[in-house]
PDB file of N, CA and C in Angstrom:
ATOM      1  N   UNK A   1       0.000  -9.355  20.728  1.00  0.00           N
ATOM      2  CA  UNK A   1      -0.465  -8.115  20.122  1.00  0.00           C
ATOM      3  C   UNK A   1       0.690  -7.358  19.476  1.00  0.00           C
ATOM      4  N   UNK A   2       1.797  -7.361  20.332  1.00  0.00           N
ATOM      5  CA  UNK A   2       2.996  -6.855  19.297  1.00  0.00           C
ATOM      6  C   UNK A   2       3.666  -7.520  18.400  1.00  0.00           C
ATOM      7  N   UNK A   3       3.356  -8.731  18.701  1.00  0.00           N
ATOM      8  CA  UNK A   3       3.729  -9.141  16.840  1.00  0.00           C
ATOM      9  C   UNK A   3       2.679  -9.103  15.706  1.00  0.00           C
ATOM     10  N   UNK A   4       1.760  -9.036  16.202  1.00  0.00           N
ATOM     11  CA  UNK A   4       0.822  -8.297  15.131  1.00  0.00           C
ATOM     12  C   UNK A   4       0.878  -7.119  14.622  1.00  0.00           C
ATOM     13  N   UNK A   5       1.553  -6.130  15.624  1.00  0.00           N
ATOM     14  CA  UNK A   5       1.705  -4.939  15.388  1.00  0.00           C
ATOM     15  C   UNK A   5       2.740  -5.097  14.557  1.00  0.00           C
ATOM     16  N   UNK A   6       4.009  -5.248  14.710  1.00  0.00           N
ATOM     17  CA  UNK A   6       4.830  -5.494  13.281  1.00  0.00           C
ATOM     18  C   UNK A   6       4.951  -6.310  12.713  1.00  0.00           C
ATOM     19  N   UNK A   7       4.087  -6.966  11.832  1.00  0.00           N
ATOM     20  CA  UNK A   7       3.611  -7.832  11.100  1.00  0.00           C
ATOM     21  C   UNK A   7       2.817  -6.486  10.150  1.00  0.00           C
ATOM     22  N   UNK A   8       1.646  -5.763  10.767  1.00  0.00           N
ATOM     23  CA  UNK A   8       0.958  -4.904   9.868  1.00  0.00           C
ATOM     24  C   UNK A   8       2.448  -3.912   9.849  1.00  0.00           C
ATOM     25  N   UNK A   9       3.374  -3.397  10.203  1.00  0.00           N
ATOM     26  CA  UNK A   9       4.200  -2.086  10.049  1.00  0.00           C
ATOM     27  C   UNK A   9       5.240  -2.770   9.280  1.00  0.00           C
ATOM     28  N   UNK A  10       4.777  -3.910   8.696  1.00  0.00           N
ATOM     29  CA  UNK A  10       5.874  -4.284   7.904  1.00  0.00           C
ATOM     30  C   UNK A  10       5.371  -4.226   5.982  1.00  0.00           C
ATOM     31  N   UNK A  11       3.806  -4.117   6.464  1.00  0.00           N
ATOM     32  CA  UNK A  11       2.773  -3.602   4.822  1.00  0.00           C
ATOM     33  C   UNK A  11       2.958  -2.612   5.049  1.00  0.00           C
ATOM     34  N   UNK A  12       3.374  -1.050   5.684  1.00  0.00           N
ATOM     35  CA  UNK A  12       3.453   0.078   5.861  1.00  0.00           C
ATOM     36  C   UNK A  12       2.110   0.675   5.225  1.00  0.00           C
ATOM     37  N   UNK A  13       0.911   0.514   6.247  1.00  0.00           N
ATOM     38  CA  UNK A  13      -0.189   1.363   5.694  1.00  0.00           C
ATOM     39  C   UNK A  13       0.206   2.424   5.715  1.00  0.00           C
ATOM     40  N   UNK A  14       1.068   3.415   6.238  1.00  0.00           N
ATOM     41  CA  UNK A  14       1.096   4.336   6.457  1.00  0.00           C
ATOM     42  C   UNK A  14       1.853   5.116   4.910  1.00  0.00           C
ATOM     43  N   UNK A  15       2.192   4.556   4.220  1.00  0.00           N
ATOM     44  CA  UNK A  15       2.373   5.006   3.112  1.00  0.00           C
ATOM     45  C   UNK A  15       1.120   5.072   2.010  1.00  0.00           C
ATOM     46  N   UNK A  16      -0.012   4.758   3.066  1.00  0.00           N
ATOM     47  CA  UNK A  16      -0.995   4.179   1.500  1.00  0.00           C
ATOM     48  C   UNK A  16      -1.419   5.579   0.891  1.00  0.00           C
ATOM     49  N   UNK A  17      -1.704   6.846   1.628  1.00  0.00           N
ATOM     50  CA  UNK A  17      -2.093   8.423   1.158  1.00  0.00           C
ATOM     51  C   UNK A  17      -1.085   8.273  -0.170  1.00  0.00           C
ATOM     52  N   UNK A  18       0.012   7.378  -0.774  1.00  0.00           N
ATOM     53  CA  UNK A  18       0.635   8.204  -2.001  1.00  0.00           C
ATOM     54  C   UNK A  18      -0.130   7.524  -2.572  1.00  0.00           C
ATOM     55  N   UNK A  19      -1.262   6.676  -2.637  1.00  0.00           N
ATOM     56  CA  UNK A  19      -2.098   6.176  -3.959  1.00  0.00           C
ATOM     57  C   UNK A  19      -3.031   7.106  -3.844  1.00  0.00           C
ATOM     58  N   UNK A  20      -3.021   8.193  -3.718  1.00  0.00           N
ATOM     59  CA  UNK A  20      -4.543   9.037  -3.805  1.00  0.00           C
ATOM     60  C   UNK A  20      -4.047   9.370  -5.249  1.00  0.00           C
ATOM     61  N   UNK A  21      -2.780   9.390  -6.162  1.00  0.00           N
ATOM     62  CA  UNK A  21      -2.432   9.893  -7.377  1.00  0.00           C
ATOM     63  C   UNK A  21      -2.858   9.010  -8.372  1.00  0.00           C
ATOM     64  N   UNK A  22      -3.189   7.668  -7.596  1.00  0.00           N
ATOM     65  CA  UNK A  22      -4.193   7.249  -9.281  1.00  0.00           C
ATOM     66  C   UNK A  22      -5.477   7.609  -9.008  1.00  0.00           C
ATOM     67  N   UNK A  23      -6.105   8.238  -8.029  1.00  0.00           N
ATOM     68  CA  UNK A  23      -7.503   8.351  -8.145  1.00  0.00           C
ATOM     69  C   UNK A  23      -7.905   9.129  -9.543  1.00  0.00           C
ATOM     70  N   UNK A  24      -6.663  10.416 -10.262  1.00  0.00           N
ATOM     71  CA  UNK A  24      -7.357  10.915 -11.092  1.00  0.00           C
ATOM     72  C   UNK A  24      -7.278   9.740 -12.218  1.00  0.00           C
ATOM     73  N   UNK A  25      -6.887   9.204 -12.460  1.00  0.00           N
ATOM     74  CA  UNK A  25      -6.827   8.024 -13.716  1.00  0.00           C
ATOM     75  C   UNK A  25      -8.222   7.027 -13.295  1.00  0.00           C
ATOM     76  N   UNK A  26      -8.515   6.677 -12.020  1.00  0.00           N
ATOM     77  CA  UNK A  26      -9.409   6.043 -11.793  1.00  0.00           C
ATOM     78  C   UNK A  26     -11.018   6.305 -12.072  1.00  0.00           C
ATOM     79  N   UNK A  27     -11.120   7.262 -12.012  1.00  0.00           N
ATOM     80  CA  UNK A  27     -12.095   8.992 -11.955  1.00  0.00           C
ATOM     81  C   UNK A  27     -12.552   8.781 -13.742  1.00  0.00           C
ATOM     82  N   UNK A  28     -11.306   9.033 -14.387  1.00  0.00           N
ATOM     83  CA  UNK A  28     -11.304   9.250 -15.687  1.00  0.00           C
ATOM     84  C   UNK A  28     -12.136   7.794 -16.706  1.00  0.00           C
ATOM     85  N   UNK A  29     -11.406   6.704 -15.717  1.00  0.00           N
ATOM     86  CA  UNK A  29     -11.562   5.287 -16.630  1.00  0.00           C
ATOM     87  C   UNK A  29     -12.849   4.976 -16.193  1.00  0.00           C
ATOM     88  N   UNK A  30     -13.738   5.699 -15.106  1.00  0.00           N
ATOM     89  CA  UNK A  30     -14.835   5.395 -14.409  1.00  0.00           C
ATOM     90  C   UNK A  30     -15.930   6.188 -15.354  1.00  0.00           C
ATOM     91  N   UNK A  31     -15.531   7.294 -15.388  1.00  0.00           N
ATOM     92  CA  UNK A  31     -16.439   8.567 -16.381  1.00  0.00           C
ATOM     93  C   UNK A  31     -16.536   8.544 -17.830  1.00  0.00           C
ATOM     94  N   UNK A  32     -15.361   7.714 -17.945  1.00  0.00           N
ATOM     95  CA  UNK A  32     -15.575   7.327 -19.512  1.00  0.00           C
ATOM     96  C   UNK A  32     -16.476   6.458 -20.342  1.00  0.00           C
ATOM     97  N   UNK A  33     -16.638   5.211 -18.928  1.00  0.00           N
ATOM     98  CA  UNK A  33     -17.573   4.105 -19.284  1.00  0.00           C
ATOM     99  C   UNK A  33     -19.267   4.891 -18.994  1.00  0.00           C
ATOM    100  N   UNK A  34     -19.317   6.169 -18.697  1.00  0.00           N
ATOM    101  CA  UNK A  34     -20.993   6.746 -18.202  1.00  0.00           C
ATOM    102  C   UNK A  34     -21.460   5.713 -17.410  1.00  0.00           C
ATOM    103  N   UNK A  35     -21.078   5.468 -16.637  1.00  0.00           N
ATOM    104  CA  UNK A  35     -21.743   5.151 -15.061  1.00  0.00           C
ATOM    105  C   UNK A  35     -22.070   6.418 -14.360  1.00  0.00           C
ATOM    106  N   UNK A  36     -23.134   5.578 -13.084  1.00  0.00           N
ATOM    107  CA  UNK A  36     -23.662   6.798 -12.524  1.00  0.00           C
ATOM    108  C   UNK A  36     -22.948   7.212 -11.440  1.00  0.00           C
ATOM    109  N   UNK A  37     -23.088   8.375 -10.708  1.00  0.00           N
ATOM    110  CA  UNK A  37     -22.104   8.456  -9.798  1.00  0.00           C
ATOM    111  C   UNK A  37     -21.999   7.495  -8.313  1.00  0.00           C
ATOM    112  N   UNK A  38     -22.965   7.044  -8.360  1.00  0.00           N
ATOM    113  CA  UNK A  38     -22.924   5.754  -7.320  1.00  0.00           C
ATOM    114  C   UNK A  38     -21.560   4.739  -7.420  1.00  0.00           C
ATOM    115  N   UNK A  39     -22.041   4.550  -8.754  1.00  0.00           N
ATOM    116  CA  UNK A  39     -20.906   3.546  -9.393  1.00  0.00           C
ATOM    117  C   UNK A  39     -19.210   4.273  -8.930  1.00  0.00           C
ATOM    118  N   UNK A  40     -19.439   4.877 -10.124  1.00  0.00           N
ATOM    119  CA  UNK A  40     -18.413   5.923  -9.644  1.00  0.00           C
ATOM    120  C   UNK A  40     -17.548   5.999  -8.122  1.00  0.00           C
ATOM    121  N   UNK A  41     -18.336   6.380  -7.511  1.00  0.00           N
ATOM    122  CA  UNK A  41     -17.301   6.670  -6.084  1.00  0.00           C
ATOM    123  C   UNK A  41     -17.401   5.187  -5.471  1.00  0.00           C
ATOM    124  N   UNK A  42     -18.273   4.314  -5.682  1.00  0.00           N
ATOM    125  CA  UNK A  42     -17.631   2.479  -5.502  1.00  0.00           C
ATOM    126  C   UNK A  42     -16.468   2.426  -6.138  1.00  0.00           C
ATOM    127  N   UNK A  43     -16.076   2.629  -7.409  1.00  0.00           N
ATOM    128  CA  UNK A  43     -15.137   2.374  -7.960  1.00  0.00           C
ATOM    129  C   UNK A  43     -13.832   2.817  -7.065  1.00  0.00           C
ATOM    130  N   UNK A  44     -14.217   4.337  -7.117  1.00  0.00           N
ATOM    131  CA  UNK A  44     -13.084   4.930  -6.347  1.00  0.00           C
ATOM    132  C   UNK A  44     -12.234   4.428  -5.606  1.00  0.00           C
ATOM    133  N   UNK A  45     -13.312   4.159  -4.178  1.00  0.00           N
ATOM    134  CA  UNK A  45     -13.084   3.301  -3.133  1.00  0.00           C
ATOM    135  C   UNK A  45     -12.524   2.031  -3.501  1.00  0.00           C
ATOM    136  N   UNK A  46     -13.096   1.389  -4.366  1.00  0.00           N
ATOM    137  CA  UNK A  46     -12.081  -0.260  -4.592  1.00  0.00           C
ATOM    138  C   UNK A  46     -11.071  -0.012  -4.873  1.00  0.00           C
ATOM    139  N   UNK A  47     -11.029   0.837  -6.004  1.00  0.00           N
ATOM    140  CA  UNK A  47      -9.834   0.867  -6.826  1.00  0.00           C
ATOM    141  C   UNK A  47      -8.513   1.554  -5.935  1.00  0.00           C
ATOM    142  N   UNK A  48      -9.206   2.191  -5.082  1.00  0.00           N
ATOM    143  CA  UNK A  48      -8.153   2.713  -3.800  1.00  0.00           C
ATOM    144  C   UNK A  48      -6.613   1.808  -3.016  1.00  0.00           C
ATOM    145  N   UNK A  49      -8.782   0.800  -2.633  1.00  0.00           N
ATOM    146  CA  UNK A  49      -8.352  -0.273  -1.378  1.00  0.00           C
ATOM    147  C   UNK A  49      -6.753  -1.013  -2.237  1.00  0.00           C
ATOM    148  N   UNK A  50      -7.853  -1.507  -3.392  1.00  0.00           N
ATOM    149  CA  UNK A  50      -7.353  -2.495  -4.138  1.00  0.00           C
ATOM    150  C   UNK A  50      -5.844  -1.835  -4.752  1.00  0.00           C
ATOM    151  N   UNK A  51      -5.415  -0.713  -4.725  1.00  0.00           N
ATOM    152  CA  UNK A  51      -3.914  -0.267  -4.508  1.00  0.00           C
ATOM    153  C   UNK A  51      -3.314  -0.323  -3.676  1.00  0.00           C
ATOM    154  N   UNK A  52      -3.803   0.146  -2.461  1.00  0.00           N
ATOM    155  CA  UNK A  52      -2.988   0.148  -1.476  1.00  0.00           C
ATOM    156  C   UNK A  52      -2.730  -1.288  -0.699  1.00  0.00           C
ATOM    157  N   UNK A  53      -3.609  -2.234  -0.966  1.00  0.00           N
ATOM    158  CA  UNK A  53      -3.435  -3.614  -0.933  1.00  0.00           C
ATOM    159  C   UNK A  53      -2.229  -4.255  -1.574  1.00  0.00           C
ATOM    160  N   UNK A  54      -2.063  -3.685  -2.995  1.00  0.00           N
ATOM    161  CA  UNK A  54      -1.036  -4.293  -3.725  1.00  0.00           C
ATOM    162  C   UNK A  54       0.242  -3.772  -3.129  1.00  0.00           C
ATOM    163  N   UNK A  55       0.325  -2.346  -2.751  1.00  0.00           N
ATOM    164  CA  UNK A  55       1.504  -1.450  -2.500  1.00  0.00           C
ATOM    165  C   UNK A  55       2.347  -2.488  -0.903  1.00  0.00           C
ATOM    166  N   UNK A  56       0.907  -2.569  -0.390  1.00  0.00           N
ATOM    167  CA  UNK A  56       1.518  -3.462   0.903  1.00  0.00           C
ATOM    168  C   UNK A  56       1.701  -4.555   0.696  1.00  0.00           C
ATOM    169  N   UNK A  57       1.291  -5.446  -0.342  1.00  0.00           N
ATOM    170  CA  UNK A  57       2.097  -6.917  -0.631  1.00  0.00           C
ATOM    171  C   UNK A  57       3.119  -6.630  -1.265  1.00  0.00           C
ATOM    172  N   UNK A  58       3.565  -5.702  -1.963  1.00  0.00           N
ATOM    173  CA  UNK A  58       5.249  -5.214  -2.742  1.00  0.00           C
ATOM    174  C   UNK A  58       5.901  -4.867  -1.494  1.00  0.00           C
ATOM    175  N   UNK A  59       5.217  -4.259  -0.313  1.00  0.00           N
ATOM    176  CA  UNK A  59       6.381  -3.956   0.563  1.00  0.00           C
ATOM    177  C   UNK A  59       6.952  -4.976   1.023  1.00  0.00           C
ATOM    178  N   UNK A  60       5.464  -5.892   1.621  1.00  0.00           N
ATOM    179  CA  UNK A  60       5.913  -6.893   2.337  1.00  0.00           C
ATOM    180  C   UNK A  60       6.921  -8.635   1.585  1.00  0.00           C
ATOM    181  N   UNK A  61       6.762  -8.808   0.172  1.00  0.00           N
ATOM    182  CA  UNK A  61       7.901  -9.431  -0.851  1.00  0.00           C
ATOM    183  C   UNK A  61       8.934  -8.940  -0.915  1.00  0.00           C
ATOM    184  N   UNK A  62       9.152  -6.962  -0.734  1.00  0.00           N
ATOM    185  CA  UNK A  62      10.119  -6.486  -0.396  1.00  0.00           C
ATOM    186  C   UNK A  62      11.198  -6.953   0.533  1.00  0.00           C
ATOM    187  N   UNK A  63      10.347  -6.869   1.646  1.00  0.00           N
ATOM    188  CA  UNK A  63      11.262  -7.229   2.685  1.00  0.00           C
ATOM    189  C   UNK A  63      11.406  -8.800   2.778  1.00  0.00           C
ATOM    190  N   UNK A  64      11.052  -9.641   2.697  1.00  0.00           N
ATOM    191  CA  UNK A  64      10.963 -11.059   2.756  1.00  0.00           C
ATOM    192  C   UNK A  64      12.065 -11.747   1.881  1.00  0.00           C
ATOM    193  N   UNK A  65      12.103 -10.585   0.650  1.00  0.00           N
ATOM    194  CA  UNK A  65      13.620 -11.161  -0.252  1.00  0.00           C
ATOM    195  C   UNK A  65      14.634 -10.068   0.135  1.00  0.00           C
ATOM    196  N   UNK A  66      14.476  -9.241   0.722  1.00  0.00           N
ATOM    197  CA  UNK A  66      15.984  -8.374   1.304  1.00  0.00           C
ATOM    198  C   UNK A  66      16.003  -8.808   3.038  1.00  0.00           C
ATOM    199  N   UNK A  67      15.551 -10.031   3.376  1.00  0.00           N
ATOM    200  CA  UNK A  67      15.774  -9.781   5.021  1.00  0.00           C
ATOM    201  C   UNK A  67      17.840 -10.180   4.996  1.00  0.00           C
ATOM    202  N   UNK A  68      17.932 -11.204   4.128  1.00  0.00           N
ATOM    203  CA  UNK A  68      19.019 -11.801   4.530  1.00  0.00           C
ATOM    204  C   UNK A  68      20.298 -10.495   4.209  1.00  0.00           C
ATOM    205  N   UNK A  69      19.756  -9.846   2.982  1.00  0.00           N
ATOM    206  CA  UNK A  69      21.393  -8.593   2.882  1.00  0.00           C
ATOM    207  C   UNK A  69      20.778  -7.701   4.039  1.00  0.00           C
ATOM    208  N   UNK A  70      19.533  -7.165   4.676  1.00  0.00           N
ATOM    209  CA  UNK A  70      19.272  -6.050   5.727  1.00  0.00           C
ATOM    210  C   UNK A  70      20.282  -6.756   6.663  1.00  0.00           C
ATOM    211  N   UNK A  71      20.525  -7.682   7.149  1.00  0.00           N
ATOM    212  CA  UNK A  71      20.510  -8.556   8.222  1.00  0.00           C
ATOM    213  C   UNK A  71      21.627  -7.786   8.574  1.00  0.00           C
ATOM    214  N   UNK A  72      22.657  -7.499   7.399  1.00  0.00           N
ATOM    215  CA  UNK A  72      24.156  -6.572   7.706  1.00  0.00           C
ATOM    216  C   UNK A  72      24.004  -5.304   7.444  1.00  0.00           C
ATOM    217  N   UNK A  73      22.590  -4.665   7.150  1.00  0.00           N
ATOM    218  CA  UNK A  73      23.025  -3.376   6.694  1.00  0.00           C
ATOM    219  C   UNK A  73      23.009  -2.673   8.340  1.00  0.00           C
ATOM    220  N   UNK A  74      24.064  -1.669   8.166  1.00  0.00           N
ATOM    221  CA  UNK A  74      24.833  -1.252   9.549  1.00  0.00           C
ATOM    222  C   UNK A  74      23.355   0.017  10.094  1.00  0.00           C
ATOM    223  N   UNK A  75      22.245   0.546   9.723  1.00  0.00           N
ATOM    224  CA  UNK A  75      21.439   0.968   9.800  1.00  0.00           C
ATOM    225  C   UNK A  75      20.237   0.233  10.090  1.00  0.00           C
ATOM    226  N   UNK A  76      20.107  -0.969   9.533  1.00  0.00           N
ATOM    227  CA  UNK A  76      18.615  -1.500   9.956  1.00  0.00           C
ATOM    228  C   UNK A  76      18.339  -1.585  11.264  1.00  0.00           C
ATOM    229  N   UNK A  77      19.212  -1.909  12.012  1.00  0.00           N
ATOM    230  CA  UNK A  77      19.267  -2.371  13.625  1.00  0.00           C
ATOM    231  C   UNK A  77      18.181  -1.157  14.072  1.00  0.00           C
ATOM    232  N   UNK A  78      18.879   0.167  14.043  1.00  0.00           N
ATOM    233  CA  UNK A  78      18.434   1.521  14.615  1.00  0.00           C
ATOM    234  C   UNK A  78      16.893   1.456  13.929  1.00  0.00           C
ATOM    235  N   UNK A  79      16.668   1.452  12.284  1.00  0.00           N
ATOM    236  CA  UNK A  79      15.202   1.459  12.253  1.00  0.00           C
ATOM    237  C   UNK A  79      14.573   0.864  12.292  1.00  0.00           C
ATOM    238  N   UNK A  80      15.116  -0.404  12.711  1.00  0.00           N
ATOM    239  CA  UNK A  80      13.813  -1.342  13.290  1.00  0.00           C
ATOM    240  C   UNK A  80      13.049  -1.204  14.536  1.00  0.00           C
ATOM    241  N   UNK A  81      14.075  -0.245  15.349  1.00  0.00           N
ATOM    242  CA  UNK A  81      13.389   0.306  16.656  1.00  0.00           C
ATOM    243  C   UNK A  81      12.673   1.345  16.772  1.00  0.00           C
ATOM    244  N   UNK A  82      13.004   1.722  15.847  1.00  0.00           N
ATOM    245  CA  UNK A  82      11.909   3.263  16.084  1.00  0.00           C
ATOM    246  C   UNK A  82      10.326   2.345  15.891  1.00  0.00           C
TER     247      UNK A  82
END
């Protein structure tokens, strides 16, 4: 169970609240096509997921091509424990 646990804290959901800033672009590209609002807040919601999905596969390529320089950075040790 705890390597599952950092396995997910390594996609950092916890950053996903900064994609609420494309919702207004999402909103816009949704209202433009006149869909109904059903549509609409589906969109929302995918277009959400479907960011914060991507944001956590950039984290996680992130780290997968910086493990070997972290390996020395004189700080990672400490935040890997918190």
């Amino acid at each position: 169970m705890m390597a599952l646990k950092h396995y997910i804290s390594i996609a950092r959901p916890n950053h996903w609240f900064k994609n609420i800033f494309i919702l207004p672009g999402v909103i816009l590209a949704t209202l433009l096509t006149h869909k109904s609002w059903q549509e609409v807040i589906f969109n929302l919601f995918v277009g959400f997921l479907v960011a914060c999905l991507i944001a956590s596969a950039n984290y996680t390529i992130n780290e997968w091509l910086d493990a070997e320089f972290d390996r020395y950075h004189p700080l990672r040790e400490l935040i890997s424990q918190w």
